[in-house]
C-alpha atoms as a PDB file:
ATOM      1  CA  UNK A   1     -31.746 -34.444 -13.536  1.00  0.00           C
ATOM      2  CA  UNK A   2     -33.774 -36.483 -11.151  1.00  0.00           C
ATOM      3  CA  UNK A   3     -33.162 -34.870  -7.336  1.00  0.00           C
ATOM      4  CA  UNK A   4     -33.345 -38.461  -5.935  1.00  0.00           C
ATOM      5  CA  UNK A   5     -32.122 -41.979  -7.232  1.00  0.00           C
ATOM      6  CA  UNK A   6     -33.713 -45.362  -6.497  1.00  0.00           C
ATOM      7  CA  UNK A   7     -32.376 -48.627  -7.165  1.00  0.00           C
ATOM      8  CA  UNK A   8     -33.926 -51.739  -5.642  1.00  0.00           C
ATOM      9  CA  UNK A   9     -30.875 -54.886  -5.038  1.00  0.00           C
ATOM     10  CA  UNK A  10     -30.986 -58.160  -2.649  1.00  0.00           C
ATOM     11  CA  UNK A  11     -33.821 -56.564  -1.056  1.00  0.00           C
ATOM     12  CA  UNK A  12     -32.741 -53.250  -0.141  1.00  0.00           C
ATOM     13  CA  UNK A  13     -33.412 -50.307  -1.668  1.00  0.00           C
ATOM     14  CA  UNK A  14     -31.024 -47.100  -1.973  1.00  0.00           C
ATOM     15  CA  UNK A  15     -31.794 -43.728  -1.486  1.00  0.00           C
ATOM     16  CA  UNK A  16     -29.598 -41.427  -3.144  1.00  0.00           C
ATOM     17  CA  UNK A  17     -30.342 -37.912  -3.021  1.00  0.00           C
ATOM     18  CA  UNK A  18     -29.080 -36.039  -5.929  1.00  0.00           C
ATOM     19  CA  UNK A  19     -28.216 -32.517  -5.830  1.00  0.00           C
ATOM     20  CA  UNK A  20     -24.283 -32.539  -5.302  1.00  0.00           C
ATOM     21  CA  UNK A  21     -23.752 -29.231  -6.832  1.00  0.00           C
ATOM     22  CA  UNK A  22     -26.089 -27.904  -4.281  1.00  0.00           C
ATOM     23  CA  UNK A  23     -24.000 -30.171  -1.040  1.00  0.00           C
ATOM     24  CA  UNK A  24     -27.835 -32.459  -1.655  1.00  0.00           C
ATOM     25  CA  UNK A  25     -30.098 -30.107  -0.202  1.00  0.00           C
ATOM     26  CA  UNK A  26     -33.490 -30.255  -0.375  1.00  0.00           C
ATOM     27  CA  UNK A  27     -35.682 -28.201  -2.403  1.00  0.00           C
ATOM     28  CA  UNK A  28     -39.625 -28.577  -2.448  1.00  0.00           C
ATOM     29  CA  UNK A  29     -39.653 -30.755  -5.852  1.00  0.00           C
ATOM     30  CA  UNK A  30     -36.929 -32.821  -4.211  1.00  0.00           C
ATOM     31  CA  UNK A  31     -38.738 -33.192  -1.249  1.00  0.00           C
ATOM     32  CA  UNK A  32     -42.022 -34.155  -2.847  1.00  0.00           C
ATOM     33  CA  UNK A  33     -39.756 -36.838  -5.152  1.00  0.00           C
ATOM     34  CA  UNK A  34     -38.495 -38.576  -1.832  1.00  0.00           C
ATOM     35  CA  UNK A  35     -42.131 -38.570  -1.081  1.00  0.00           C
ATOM     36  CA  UNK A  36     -43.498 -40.609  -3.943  1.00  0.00           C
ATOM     37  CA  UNK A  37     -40.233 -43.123  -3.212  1.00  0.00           C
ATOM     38  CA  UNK A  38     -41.241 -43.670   0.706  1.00  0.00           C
ATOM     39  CA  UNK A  39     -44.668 -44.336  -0.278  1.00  0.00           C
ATOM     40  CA  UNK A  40     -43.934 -46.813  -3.045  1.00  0.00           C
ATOM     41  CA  UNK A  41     -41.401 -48.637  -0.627  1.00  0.00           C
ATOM     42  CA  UNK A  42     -44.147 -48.556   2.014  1.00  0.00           C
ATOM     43  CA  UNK A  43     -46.616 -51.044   0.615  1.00  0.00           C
ATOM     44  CA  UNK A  44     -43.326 -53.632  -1.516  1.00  0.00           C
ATOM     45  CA  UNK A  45     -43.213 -56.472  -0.184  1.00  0.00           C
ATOM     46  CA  UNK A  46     -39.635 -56.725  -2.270  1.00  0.00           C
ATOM     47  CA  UNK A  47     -38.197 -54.068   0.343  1.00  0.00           C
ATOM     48  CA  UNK A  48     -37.242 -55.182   3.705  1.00  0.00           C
ATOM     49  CA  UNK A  49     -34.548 -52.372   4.503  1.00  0.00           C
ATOM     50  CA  UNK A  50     -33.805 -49.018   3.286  1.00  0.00           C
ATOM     51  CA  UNK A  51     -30.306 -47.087   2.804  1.00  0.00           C
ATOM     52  CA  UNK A  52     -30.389 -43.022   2.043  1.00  0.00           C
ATOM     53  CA  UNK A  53     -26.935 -41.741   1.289  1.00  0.00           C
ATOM     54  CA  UNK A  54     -25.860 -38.828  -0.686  1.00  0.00           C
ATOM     55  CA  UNK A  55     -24.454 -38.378  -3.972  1.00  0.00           C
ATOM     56  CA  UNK A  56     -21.096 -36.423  -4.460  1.00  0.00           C
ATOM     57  CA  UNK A  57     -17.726 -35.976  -2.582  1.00  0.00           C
ATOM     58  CA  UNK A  58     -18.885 -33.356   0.004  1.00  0.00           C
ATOM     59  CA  UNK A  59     -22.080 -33.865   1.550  1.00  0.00           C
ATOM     60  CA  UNK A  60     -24.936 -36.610   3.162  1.00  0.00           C
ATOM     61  CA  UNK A  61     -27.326 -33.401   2.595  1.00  0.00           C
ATOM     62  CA  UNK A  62     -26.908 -30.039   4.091  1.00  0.00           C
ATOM     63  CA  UNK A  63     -30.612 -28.960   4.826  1.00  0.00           C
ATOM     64  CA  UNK A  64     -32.689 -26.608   3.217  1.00  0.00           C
ATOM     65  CA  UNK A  65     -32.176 -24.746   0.069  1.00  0.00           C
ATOM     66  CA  UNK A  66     -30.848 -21.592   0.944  1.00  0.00           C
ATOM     67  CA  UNK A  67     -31.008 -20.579  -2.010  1.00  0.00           C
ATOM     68  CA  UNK A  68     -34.546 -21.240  -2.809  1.00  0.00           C
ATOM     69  CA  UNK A  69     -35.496 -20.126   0.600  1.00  0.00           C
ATOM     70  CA  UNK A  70     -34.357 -16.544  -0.291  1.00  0.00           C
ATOM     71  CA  UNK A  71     -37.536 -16.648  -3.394  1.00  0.00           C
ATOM     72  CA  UNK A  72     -40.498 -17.825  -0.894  1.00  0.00           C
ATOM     73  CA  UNK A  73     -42.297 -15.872   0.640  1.00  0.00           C
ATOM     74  CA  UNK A  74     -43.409 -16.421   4.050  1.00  0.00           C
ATOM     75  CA  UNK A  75     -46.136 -18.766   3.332  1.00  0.00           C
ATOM     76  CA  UNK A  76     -44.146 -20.674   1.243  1.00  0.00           C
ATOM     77  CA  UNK A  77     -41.541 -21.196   3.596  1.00  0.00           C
ATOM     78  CA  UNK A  78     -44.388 -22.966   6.003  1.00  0.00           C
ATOM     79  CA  UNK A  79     -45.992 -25.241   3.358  1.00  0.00           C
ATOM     80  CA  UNK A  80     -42.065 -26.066   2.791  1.00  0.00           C
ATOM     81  CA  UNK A  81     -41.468 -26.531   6.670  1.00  0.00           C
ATOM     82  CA  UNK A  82     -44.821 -28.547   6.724  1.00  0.00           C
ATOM     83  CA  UNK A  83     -43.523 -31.041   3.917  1.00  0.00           C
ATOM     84  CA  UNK A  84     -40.190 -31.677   5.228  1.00  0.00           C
ATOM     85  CA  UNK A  85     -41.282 -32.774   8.882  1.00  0.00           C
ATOM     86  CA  UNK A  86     -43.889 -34.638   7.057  1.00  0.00           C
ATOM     87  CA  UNK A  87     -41.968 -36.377   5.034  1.00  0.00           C
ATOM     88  CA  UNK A  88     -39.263 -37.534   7.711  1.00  0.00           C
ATOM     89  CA  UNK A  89     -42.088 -38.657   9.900  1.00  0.00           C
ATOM     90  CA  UNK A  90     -43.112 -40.816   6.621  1.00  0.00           C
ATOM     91  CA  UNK A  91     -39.710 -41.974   6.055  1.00  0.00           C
ATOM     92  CA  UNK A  92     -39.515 -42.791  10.285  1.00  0.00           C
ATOM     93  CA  UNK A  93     -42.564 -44.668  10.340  1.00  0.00           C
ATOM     94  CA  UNK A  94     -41.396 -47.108   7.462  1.00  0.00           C
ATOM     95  CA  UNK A  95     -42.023 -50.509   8.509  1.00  0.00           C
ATOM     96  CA  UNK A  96     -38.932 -51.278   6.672  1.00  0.00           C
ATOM     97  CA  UNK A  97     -35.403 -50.773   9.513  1.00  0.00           C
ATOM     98  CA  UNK A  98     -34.078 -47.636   7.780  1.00  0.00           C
ATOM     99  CA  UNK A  99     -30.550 -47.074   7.405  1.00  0.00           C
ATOM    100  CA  UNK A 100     -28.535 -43.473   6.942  1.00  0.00           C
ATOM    101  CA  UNK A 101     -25.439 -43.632   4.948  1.00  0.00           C
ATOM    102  CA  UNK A 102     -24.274 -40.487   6.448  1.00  0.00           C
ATOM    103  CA  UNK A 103     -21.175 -39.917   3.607  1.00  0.00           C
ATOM    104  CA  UNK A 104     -20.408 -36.252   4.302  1.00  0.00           C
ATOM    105  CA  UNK A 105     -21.867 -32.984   5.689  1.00  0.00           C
ATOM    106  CA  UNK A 106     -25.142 -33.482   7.610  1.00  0.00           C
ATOM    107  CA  UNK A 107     -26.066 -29.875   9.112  1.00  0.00           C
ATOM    108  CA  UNK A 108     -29.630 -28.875   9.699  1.00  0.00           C
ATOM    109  CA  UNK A 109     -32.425 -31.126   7.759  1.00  0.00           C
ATOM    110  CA  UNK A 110     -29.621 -33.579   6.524  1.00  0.00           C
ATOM    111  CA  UNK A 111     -28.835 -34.034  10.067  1.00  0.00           C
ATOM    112  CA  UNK A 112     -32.928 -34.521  10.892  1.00  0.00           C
ATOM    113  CA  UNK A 113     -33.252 -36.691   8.105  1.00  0.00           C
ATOM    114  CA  UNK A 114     -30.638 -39.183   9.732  1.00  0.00           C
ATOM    115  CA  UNK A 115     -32.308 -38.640  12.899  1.00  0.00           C
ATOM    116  CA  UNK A 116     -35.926 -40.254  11.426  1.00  0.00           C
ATOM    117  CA  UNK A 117     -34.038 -43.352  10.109  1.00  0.00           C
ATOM    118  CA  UNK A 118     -33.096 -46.489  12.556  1.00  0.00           C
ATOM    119  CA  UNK A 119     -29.208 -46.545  11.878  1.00  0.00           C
ATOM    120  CA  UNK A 120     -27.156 -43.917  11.209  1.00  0.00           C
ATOM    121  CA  UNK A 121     -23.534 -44.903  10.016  1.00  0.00           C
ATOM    122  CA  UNK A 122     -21.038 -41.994   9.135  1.00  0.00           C
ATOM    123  CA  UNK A 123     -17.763 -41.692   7.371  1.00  0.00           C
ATOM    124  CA  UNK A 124     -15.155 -40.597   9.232  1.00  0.00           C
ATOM    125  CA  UNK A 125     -14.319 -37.128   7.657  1.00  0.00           C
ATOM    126  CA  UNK A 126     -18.085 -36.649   7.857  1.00  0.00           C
ATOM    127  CA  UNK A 127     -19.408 -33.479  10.384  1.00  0.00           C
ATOM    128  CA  UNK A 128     -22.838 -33.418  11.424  1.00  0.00           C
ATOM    129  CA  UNK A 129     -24.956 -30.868  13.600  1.00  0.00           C
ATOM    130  CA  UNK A 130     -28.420 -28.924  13.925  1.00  0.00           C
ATOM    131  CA  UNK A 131     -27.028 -25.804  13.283  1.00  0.00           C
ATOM    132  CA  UNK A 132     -30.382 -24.069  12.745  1.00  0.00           C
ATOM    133  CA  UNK A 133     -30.048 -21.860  15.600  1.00  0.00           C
ATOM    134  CA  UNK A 134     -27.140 -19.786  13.587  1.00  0.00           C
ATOM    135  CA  UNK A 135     -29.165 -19.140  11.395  1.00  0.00           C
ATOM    136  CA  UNK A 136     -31.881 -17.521  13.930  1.00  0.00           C
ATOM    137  CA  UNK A 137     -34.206 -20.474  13.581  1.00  0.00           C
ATOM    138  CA  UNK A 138     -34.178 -23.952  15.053  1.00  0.00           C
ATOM    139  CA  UNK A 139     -34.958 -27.209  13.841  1.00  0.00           C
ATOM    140  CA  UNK A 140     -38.327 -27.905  12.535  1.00  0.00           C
ATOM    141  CA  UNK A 141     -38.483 -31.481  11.298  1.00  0.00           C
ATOM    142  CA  UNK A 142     -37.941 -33.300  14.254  1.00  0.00           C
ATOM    143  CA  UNK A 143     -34.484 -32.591  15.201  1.00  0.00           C
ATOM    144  CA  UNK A 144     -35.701 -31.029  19.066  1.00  0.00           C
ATOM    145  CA  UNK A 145     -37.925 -34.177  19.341  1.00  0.00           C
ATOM    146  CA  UNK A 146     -35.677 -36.623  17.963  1.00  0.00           C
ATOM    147  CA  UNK A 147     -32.471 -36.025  19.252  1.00  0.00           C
ATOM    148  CA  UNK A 148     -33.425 -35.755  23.055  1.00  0.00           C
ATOM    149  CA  UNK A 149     -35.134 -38.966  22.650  1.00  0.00           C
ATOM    150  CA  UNK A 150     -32.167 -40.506  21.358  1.00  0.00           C
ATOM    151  CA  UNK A 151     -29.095 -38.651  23.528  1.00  0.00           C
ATOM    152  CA  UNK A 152     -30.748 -36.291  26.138  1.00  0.00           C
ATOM    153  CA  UNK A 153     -31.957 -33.479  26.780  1.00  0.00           C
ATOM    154  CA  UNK A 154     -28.692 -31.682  28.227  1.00  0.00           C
ATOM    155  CA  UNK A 155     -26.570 -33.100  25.319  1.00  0.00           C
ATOM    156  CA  UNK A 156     -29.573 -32.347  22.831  1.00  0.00           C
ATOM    157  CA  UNK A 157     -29.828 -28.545  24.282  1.00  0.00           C
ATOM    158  CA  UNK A 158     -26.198 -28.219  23.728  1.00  0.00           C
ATOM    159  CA  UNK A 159     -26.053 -29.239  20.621  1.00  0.00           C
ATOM    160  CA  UNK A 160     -29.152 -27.418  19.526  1.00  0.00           C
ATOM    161  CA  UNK A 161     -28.321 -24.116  21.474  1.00  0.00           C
ATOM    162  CA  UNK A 162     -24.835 -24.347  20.412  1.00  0.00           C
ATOM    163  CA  UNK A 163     -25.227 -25.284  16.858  1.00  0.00           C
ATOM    164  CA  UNK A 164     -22.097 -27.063  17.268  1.00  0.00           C
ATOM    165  CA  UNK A 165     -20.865 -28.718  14.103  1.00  0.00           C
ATOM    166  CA  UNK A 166     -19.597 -32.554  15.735  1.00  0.00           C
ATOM    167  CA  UNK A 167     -16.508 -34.675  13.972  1.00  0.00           C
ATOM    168  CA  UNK A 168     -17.857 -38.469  13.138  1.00  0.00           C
ATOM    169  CA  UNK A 169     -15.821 -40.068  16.310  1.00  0.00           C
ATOM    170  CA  UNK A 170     -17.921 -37.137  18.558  1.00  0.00           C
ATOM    171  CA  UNK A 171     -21.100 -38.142  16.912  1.00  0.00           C
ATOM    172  CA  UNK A 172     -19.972 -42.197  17.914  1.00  0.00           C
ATOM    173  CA  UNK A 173     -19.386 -41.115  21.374  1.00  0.00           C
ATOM    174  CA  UNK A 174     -23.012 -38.638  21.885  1.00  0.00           C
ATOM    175  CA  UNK A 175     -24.032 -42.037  20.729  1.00  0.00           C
ATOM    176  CA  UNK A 176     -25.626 -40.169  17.555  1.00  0.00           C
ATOM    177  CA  UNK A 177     -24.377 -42.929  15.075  1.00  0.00           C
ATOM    178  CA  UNK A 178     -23.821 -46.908  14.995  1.00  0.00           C
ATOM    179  CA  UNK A 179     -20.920 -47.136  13.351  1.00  0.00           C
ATOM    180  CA  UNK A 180     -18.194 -44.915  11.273  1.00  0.00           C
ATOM    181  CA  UNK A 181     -16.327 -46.105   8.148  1.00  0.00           C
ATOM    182  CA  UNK A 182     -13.942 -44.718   5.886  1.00  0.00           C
ATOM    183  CA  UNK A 183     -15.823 -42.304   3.137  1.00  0.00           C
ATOM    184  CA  UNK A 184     -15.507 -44.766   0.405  1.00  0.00           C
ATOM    185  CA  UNK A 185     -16.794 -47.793   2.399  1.00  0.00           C
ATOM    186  CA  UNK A 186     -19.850 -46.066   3.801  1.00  0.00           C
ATOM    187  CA  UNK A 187     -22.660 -48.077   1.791  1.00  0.00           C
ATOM    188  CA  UNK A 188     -20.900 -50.902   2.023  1.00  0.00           C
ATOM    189  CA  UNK A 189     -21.465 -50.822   6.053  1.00  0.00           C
ATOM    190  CA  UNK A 190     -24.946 -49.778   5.241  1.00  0.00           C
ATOM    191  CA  UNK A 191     -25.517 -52.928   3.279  1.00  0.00           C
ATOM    192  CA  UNK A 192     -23.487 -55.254   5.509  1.00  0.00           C
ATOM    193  CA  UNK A 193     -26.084 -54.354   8.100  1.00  0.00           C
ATOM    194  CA  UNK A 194     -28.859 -54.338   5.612  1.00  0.00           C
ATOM    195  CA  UNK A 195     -28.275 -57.912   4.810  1.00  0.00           C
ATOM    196  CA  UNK A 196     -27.706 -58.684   8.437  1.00  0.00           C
ATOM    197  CA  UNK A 197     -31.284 -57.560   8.802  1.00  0.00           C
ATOM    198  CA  UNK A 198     -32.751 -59.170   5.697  1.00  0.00           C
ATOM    199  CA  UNK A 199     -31.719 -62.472   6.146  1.00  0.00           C
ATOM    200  CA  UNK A 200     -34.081 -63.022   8.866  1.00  0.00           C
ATOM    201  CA  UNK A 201     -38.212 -63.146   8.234  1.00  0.00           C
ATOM    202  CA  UNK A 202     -39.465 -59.648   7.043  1.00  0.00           C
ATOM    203  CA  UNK A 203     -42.877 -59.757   8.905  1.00  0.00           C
ATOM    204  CA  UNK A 204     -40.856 -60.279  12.302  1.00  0.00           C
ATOM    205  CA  UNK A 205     -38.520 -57.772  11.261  1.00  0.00           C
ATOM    206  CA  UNK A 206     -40.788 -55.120  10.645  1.00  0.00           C
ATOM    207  CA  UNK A 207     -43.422 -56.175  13.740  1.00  0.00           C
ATOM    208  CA  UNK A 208     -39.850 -55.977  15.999  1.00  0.00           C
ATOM    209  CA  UNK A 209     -39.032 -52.302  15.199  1.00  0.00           C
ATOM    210  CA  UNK A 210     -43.184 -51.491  15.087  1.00  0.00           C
ATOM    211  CA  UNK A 211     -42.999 -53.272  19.126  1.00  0.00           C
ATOM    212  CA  UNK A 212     -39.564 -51.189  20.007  1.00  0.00           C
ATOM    213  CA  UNK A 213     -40.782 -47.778  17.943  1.00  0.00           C
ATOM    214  CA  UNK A 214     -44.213 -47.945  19.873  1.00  0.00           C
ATOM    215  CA  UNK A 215     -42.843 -49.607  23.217  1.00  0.00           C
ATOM    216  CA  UNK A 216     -40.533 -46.462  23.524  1.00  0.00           C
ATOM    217  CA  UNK A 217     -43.465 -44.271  23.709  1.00  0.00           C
ATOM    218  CA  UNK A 218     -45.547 -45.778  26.329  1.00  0.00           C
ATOM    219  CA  UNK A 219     -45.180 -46.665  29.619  1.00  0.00           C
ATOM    220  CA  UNK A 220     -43.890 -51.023  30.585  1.00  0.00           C
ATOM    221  CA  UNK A 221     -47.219 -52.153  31.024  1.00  0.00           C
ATOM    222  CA  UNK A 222     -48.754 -50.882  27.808  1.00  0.00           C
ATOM    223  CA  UNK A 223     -45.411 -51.666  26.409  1.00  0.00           C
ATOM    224  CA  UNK A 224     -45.825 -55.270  26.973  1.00  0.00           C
ATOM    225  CA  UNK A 225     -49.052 -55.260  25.232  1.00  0.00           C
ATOM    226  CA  UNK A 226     -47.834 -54.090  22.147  1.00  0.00           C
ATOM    227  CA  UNK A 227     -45.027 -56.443  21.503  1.00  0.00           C
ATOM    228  CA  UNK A 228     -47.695 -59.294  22.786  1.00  0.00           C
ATOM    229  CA  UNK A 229     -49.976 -57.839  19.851  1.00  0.00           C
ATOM    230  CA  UNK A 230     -46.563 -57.516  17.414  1.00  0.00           C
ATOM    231  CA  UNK A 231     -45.585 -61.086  18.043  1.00  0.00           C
ATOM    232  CA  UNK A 232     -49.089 -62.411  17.741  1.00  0.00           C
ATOM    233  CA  UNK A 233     -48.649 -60.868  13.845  1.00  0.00           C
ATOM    234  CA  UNK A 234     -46.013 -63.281  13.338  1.00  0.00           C
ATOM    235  CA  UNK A 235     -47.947 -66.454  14.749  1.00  0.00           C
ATOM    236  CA  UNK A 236     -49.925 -67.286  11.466  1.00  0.00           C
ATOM    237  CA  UNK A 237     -46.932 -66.516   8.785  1.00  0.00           C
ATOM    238  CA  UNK A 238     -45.418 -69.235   6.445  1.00  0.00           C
ATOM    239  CA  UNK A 239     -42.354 -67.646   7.545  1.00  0.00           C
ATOM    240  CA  UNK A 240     -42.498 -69.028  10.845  1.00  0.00           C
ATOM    241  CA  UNK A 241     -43.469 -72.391   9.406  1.00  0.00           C
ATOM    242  CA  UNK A 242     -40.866 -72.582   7.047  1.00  0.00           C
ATOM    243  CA  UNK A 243     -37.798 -71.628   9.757  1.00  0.00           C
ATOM    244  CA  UNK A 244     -39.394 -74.357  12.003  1.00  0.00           C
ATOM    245  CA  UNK A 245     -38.918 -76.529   9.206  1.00  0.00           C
ATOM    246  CA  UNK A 246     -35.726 -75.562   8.067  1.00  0.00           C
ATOM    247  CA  UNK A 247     -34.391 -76.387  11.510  1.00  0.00           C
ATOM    248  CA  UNK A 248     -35.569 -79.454  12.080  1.00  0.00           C
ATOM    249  CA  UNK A 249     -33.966 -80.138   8.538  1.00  0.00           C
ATOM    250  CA  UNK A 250     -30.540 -78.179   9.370  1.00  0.00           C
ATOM    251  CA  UNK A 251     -31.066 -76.267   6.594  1.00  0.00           C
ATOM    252  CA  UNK A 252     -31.176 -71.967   6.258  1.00  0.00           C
ATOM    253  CA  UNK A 253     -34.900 -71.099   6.142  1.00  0.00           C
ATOM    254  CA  UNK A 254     -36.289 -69.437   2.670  1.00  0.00           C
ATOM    255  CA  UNK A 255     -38.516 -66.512   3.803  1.00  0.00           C
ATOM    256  CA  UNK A 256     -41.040 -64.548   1.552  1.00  0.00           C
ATOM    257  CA  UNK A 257     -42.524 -62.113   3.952  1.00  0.00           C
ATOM    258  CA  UNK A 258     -45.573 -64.374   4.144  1.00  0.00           C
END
């Protein structure tokens, strides 16, 4: 059984990572599988957003293999460390927005996985945390980068220190997620934003987040430069031709990510 699904619709394509019986955690071969998918969706020009949900009743994905950690030895575990943060950064640096279905548990790498995607939505039964640090380690794809960036470094040392498992209305109000929905309605908010996104030119889209992801990172002044070289990107598209035209002909524009 494949450990991740991929199905390509409207435009968006769906992550679904496929290990219910083991709450979706990831295992090396799993990880390397979700590797081969970000590539391929990095250079489509048929992809202009991304959801990654989980498969099964119980979890979004709950980290690590536990189970397969126990067999490695200590070598293994760092080429298995190495892969995951590598592959998150991959899957962050998409220049498709990215969105995280989060549809049940989301502890330790499931958690970090959300936190390398754009939007996070979560059902409402869902917990999440980085609970790495009961388990006498601590986060090691990006979840004590990340989540400071995003919350804070008080709330992100509490949570992290803490390993404190958070409810889906806590995660709303840490301002951790977008959104929550009921379980079964989860992708469905994940493509309701999705086609928000899509229906507007993919080149500006994608040179928008590249502008805010980079911005974030730099001081104003450089900032300004690099949404001055983003927008410049968008300057010789047919895109922009065609929604010029379609509004002086009241009509919705047609864009092909040209």
């Amino acid at each position: 059984m494949a450990g991740i699904l991929y199905t390509l619709e409207d435009h968006t394509a769906l992550i679904t990572l496929n290990r219910p019986e083991a709450l979706n955690c990831f295992n090396y071969d799993t990880l390397e599988e979700l590797e081969e998918i970000t590539e391929e969706i990095r250079s489509s020009r048929e992809v202009r957003t991304v959801i990654i949900t989980g498969a099964g009743e119980k979890a979004f994905c709950a980290g690590a293999d536990l189970k397969e950690r126990k067999t490695l030895t200590e070598q293994q575990v760092k080429r298995n460390l190495y892969k995951i943060s590598e592959v998150f950064t991959k899957i962050e640096q998409l220049p498709q927005p990215v969105i995280a279905g989060i549809n049940g548990y989301a502890f330790g790498g499931g958690m970090e996985l959300a936190l390398a995607c754009d939007f996070r939505i979560i059902a409402d039964s869902a917990q999440i945390g980085l609970t790495e640090t009961s388990l006498a380690i601590i986060p090691g794809a990006g979840g004590t980068q990340r989540l400071p960036r995003l919350i804070g470094e008080q709330r992100a040392l509490e949570l992290i220190l803490t390993a404190k498992r958070l409810t889906a209305e806590e995660a709303l109000q840490y301002g951790i997620v977008l959104n929550t929905a009921a379980k079964e309605d989860v992708v469905s908010a994940c493509r309701e934003l999705a086609d928000a996104i899509s229906k507007n030119g993919p080149v500006a889209v994608q040179q928008a987040k590249f502008a805010i992801k980079n911005g974030m990172n730099a001081d104003l002044h450089t900032g300004m430069q690099i949404e001055r070289k983003a927008y410049e990107m968008t300057i010789p598209t047919e895109d922009r031709v065609e929604a010029l035209q379609a509004f002086s002909e009241k009509r919705k524009p047609h864009f092909q990510g040209k």
